[in-house]
C-alpha atoms as a PDB file:
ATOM      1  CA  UNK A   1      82.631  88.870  89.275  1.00  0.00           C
ATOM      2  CA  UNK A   2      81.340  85.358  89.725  1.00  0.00           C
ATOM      3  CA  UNK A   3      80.590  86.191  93.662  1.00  0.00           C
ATOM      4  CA  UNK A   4      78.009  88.385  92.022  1.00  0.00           C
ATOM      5  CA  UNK A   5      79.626  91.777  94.219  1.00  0.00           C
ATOM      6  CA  UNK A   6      79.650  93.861  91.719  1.00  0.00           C
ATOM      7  CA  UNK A   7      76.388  93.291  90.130  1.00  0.00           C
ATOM      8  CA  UNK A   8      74.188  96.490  89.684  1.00  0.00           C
ATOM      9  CA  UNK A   9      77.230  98.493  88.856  1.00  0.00           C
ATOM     10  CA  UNK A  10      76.509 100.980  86.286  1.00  0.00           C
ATOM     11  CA  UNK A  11      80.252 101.745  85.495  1.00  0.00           C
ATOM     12  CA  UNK A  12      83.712 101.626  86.538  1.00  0.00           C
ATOM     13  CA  UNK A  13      85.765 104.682  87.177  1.00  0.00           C
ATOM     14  CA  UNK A  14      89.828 104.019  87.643  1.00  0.00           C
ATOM     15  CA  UNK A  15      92.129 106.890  88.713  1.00  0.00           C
ATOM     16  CA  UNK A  16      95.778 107.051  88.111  1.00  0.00           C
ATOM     17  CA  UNK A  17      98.593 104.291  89.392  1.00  0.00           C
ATOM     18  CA  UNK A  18     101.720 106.188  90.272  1.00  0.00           C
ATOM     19  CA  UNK A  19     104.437 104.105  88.671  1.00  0.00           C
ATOM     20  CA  UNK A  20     102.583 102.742  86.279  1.00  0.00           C
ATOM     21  CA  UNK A  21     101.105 105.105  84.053  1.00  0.00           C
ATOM     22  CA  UNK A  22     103.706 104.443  81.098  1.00  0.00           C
ATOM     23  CA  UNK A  23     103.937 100.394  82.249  1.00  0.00           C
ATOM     24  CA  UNK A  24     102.831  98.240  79.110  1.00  0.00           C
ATOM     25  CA  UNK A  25     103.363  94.343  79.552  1.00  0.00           C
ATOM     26  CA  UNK A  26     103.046  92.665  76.252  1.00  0.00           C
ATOM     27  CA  UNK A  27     101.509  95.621  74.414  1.00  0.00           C
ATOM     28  CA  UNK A  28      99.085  96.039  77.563  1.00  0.00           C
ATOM     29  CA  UNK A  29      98.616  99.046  80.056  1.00  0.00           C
ATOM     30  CA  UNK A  30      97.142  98.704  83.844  1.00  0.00           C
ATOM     31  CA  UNK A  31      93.883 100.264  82.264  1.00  0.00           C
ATOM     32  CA  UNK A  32      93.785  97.602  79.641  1.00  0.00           C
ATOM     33  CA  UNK A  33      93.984  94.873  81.787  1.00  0.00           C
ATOM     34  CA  UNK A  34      91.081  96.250  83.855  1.00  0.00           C
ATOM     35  CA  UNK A  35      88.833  96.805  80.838  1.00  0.00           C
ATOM     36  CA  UNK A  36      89.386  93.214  79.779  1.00  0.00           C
ATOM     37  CA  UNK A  37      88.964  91.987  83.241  1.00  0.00           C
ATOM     38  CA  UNK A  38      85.830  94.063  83.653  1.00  0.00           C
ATOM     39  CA  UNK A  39      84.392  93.743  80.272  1.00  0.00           C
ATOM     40  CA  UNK A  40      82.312  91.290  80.916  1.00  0.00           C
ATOM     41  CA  UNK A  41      80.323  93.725  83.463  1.00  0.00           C
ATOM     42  CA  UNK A  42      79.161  95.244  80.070  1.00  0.00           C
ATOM     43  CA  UNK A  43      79.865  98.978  81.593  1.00  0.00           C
ATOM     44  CA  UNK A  44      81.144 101.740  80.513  1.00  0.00           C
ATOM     45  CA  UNK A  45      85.142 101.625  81.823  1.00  0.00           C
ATOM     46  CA  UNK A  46      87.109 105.060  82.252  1.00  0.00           C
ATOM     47  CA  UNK A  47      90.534 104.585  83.722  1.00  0.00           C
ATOM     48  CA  UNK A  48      93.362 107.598  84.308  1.00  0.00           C
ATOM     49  CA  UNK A  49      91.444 110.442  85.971  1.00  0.00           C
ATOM     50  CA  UNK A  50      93.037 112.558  88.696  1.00  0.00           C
ATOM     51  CA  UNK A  51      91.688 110.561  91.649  1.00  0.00           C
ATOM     52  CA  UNK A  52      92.767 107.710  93.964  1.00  0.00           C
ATOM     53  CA  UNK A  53      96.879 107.942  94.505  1.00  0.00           C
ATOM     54  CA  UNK A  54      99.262 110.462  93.632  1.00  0.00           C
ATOM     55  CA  UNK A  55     100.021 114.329  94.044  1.00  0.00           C
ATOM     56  CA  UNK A  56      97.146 115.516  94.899  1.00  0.00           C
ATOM     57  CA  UNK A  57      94.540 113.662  94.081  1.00  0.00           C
ATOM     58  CA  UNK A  58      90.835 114.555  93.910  1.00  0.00           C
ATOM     59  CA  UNK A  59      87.899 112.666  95.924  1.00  0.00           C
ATOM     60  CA  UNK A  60      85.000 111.117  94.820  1.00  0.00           C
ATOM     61  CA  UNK A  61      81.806 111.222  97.176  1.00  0.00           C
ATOM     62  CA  UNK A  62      79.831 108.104  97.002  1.00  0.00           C
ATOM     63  CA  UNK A  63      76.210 108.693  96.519  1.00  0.00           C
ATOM     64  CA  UNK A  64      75.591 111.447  93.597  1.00  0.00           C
ATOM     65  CA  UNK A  65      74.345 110.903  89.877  1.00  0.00           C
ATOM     66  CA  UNK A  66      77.533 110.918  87.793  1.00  0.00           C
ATOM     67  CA  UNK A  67      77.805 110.556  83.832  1.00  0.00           C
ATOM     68  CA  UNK A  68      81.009 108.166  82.713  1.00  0.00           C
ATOM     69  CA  UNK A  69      81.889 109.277  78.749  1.00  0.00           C
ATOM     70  CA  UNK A  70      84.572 107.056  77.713  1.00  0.00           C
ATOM     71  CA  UNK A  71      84.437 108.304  74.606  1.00  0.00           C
ATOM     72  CA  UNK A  72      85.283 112.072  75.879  1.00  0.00           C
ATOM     73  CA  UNK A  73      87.438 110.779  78.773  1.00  0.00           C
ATOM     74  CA  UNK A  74      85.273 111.887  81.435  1.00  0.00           C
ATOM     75  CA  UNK A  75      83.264 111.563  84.656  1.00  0.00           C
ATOM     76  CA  UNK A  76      80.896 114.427  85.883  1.00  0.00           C
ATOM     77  CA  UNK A  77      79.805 114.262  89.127  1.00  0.00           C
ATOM     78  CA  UNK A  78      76.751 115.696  90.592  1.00  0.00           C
ATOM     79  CA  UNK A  79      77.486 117.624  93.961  1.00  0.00           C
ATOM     80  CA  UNK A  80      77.628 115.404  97.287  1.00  0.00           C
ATOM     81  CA  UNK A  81      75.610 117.807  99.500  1.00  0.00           C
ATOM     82  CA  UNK A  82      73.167 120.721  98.317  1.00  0.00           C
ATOM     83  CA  UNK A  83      72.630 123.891 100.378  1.00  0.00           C
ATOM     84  CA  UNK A  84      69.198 122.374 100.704  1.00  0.00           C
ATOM     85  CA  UNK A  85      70.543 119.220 102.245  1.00  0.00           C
ATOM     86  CA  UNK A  86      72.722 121.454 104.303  1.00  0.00           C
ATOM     87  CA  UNK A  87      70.373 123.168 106.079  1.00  0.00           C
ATOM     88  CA  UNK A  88      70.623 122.427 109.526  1.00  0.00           C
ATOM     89  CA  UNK A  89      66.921 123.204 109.951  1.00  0.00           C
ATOM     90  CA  UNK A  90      65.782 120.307 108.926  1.00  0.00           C
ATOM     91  CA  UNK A  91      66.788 116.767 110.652  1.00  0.00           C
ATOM     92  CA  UNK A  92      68.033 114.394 107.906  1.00  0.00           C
ATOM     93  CA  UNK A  93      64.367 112.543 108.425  1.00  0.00           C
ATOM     94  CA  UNK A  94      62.656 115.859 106.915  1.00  0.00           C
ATOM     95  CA  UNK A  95      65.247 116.370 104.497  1.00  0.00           C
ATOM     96  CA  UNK A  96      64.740 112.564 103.126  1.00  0.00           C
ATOM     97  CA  UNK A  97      60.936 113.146 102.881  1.00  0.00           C
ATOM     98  CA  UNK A  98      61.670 116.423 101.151  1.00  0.00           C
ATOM     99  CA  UNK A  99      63.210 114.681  97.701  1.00  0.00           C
END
């Protein structure tokens, strides 16, 4: 955090740790740990959804709006790609100016 890498970040979003999901060290869980570490960010921090590692786990694109609620325990995620974006039509130029 000091190198300044993760400035701009809006929130944090941690999936699941196979293993590790009923570890507690000291009263502490993974998630903890990375809320305390990451508090200082002053962002929203969600940990446990169904991406990352596991049985199959779901992907995140990089890129859309998404909304973190850690007070409901979720992340929605705006879709990647539109049919609008998909049209192969356009070149990605045209598309850009489109927006």
């Amino acid at each position: 955090m000091r190198s300044g890498a993760l400035d701009g970040v809006r929130g944090v979003a941690l999936g699941r740790f196979p293993g590790f999901e009923d570890y507690t060290d000291r009263g502490w869980t993974l998630v903890d740990v990375f809320k305390d570490r990451l508090g200082s960010l002053g962002v929203p921090v969600l940990g446990g959804i169904d991406v990352g590692h596991g049985a199959d786990p779901l992907s995140l694109p990089l890129g859309p709006l998404a909304v973190l609620d850690t007070a409901a325990g979720t992340l929605s995620v705006e879709p990647a790609v539109s049919s609008r974006d998909a049209d192969p039509r356009f070149p990605r130029a045209k598309r850009e100016e489109r927006r």
